[in-house]
Protein backbone atom coordinates (compact mmCIF):
# COMPACT_ATOMS: atom_id res chain seq x y z
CA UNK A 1 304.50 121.82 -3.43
CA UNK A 2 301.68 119.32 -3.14
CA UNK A 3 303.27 117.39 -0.74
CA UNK A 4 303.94 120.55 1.35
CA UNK A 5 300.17 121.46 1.76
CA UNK A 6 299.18 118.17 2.49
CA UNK A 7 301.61 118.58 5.76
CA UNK A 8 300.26 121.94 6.74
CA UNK A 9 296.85 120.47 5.99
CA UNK A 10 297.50 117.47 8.27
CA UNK A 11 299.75 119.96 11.20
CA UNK A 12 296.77 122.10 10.83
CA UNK A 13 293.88 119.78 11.85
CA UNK A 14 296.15 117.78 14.24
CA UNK A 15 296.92 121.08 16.17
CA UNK A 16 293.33 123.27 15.85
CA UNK A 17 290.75 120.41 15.47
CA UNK A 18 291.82 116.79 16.97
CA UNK A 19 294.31 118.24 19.77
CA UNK A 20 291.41 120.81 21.14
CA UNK A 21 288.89 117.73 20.81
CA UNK A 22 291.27 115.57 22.70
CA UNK A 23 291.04 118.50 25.32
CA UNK A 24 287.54 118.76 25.22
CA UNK A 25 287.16 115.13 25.90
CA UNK A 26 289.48 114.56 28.58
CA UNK A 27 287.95 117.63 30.30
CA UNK A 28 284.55 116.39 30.00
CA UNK A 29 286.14 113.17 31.53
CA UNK A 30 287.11 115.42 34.46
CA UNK A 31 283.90 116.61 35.51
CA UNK A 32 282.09 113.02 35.04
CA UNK A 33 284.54 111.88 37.70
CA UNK A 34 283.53 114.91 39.96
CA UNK A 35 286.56 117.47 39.14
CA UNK A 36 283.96 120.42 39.08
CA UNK A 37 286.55 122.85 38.47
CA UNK A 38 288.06 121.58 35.48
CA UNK A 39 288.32 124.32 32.97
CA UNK A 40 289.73 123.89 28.63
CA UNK A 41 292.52 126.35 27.68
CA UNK A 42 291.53 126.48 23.54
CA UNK A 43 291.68 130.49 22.52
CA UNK A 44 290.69 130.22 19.16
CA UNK A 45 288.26 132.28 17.51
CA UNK A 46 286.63 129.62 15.37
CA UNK A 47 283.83 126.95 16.36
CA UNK A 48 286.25 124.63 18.27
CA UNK A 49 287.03 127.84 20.39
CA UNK A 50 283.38 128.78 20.93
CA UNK A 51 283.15 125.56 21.59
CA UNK A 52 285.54 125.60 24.95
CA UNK A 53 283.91 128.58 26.13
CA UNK A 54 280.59 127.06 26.18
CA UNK A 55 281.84 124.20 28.33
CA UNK A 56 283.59 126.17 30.19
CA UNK A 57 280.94 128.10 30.91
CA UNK A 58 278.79 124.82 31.54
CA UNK A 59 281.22 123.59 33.98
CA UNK A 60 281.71 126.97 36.15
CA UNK A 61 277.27 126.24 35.94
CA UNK A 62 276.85 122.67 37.26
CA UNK A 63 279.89 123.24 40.00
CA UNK A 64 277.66 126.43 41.45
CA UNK A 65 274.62 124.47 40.97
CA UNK A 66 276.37 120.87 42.75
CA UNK A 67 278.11 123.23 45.45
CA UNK A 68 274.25 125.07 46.25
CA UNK A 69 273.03 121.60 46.54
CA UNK A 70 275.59 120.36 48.85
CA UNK A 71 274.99 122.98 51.05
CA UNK A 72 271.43 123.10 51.00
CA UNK A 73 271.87 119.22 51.59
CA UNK A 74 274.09 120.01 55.02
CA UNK A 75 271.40 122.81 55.98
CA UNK A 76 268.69 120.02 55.96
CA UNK A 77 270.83 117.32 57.80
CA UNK A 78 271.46 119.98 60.57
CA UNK A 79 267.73 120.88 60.74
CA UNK A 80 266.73 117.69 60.68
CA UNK A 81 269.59 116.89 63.58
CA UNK A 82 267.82 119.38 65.73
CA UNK A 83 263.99 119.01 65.45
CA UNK A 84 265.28 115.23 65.57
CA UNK A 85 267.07 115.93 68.73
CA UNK A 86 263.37 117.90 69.90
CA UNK A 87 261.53 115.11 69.37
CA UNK A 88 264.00 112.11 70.69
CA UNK A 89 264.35 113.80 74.13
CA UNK A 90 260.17 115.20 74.06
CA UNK A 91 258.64 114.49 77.53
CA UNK A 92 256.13 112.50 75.67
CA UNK A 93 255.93 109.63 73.85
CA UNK A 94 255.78 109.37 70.25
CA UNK A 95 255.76 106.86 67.76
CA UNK A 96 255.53 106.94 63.67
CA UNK A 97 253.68 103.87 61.97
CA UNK A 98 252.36 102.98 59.26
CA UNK A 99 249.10 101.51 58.31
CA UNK A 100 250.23 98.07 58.07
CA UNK A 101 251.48 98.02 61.57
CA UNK A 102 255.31 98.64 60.51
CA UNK A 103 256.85 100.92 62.67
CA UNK A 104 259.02 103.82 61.56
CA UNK A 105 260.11 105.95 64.84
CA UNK A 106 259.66 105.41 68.52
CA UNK A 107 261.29 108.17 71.13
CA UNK A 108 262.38 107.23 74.21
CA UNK A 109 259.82 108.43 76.09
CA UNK A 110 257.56 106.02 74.77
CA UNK A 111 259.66 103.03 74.74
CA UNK A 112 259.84 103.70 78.36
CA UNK A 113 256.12 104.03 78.81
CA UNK A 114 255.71 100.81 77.06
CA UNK A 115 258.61 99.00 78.93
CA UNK A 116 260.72 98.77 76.38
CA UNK A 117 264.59 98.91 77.39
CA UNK A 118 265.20 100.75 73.42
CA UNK A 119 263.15 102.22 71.12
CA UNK A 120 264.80 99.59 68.66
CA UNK A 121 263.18 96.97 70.49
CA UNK A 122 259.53 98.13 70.16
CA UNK A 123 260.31 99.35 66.78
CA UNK A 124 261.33 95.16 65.83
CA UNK A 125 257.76 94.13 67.43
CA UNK A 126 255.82 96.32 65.73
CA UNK A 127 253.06 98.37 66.29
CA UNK A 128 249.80 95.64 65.93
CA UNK A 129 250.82 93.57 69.70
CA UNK A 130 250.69 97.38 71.28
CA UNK A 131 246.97 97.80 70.32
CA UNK A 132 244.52 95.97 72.89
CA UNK A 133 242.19 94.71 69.86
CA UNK A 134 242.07 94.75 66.21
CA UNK A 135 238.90 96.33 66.27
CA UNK A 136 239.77 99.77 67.93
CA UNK A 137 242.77 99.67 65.75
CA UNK A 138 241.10 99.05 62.42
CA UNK A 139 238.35 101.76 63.35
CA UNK A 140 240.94 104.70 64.19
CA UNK A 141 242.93 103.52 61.05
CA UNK A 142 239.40 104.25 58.92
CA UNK A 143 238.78 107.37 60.79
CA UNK A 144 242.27 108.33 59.64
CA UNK A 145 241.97 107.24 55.61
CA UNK A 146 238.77 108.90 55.74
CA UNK A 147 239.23 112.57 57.63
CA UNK A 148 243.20 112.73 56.53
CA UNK A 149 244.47 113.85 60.39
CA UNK A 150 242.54 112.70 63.93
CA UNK A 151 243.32 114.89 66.96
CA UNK A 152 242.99 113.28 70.68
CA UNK A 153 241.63 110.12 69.43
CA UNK A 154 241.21 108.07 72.65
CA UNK A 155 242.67 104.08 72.13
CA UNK A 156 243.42 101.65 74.56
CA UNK A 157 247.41 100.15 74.13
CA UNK A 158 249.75 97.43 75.81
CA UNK A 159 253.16 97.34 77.11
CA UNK A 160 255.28 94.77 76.74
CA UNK A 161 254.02 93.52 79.67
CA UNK A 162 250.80 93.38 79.09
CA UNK A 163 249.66 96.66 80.90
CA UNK A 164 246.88 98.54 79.58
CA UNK A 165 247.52 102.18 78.84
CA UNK A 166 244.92 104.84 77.83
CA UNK A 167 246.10 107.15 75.46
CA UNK A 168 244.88 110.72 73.52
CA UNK A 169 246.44 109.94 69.56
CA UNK A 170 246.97 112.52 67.47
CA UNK A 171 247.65 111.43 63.80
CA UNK A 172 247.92 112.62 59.55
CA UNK A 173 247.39 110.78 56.34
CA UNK A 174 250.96 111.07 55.02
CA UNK A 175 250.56 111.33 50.88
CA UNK A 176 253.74 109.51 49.98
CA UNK A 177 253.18 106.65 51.75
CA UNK A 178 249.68 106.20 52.75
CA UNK A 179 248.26 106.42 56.72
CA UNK A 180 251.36 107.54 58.87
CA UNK A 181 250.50 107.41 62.49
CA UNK A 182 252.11 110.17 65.02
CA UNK A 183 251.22 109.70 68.38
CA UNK A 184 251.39 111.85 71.58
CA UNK A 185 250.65 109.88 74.44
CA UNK A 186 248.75 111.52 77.57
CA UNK A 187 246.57 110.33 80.09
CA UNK A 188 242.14 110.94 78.59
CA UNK A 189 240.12 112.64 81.21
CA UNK A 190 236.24 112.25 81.20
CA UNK A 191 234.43 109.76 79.69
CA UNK A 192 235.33 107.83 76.55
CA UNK A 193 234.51 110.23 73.55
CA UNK A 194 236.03 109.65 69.68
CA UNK A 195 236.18 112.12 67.11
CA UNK A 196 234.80 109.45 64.84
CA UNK A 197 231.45 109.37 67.73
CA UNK A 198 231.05 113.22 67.52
């Protein structure tokens, strides 16, 4: 009779306790390798059944939660598509740099303006052989850190060709990653008057 419990005892744990682990396991296996809707099948009523309810449960939660994020993710790619589109096709020119004269984003507006045949071509120069002298550059760069935006700053800039262009800049202090110049190109009228003057 001994010998007979010890088999039930052994059948017993093999089929309520290891088996529904082994299930457990391979399903959490599942959704580490991205099956989100991999689901346990254990009906017991005892703590390894409460058990596969709660991951169920977890699972049905972080395949909502990936699936919101995915299309969230999509929404964002086609806004960003559009006001991209808005901006690569403006009828001005604009440019993103940063600080240190590394440029981020040039339309094609303004690689026309500046003779450019791509924006990926002015973007490789850089923005410091566009200004006319370090001077005016370093003071609307100051203006900038110290204010946090400059509207219709007036600078003088170079094309590729040497061509002197006056420009209105409009700019913002970008937080993540210091001084991030945006700039509108137009034509000043009047005399020469800064912000940083006023």
């Amino acid at each position: 009779s001994f010998l007979i419990m010890a088999v039930y005892i052994i059948l017993y744990i093999r089929h309520n306790i290891i088996k529904p682990v082994g299930i457990l396991k391979s399903a959490a296996k599942g959704l580490e390798e991205g099956r989100l809707n991999t689901r346990v099948a254990i009906k017991s009523s005892d703590e390894i059944g409460e058990l596969g309810s709660a991951f169920n449960s977890m699972a049905y939660k972080l395949g909502s939660m990936i699936t919101e994020l995915k299309n969230t993710q999509e929404m964002l790619r086609e806004s960003e598509k559009k006001y991209r589109n808005l901006v690569d096709d403006a009828l001005v020119g604009i440019f993103i740099s940063t600080a240190k004269g590394e440029v981020l984003y040039v339309n094609k507006t303004l690689s026309a303006i500046f003779e450019f045949e791509s924006p990926e071509k002015l973007i490789a120069g850089g923005a410091l052989p566009r200004y006319k002298d370090a001077e005016s550059r370093q003071a609307f760069i100051e203006e900038l850190k110290r204010t946090g935006s400059v509207s219709a700053y007036e600078l003088e800039l170079l094309t590729k060709t040497g061509k002197v262009k006056d420009v209105l800049v409009s700019a913002f202090n970008d937080r993540n990653i210091g001084p991030v110049v945006v700039v509108t190109f137009g034509v000043p009228a009047g005399p020469r008057s800064n912000s940083s003057q006023q």
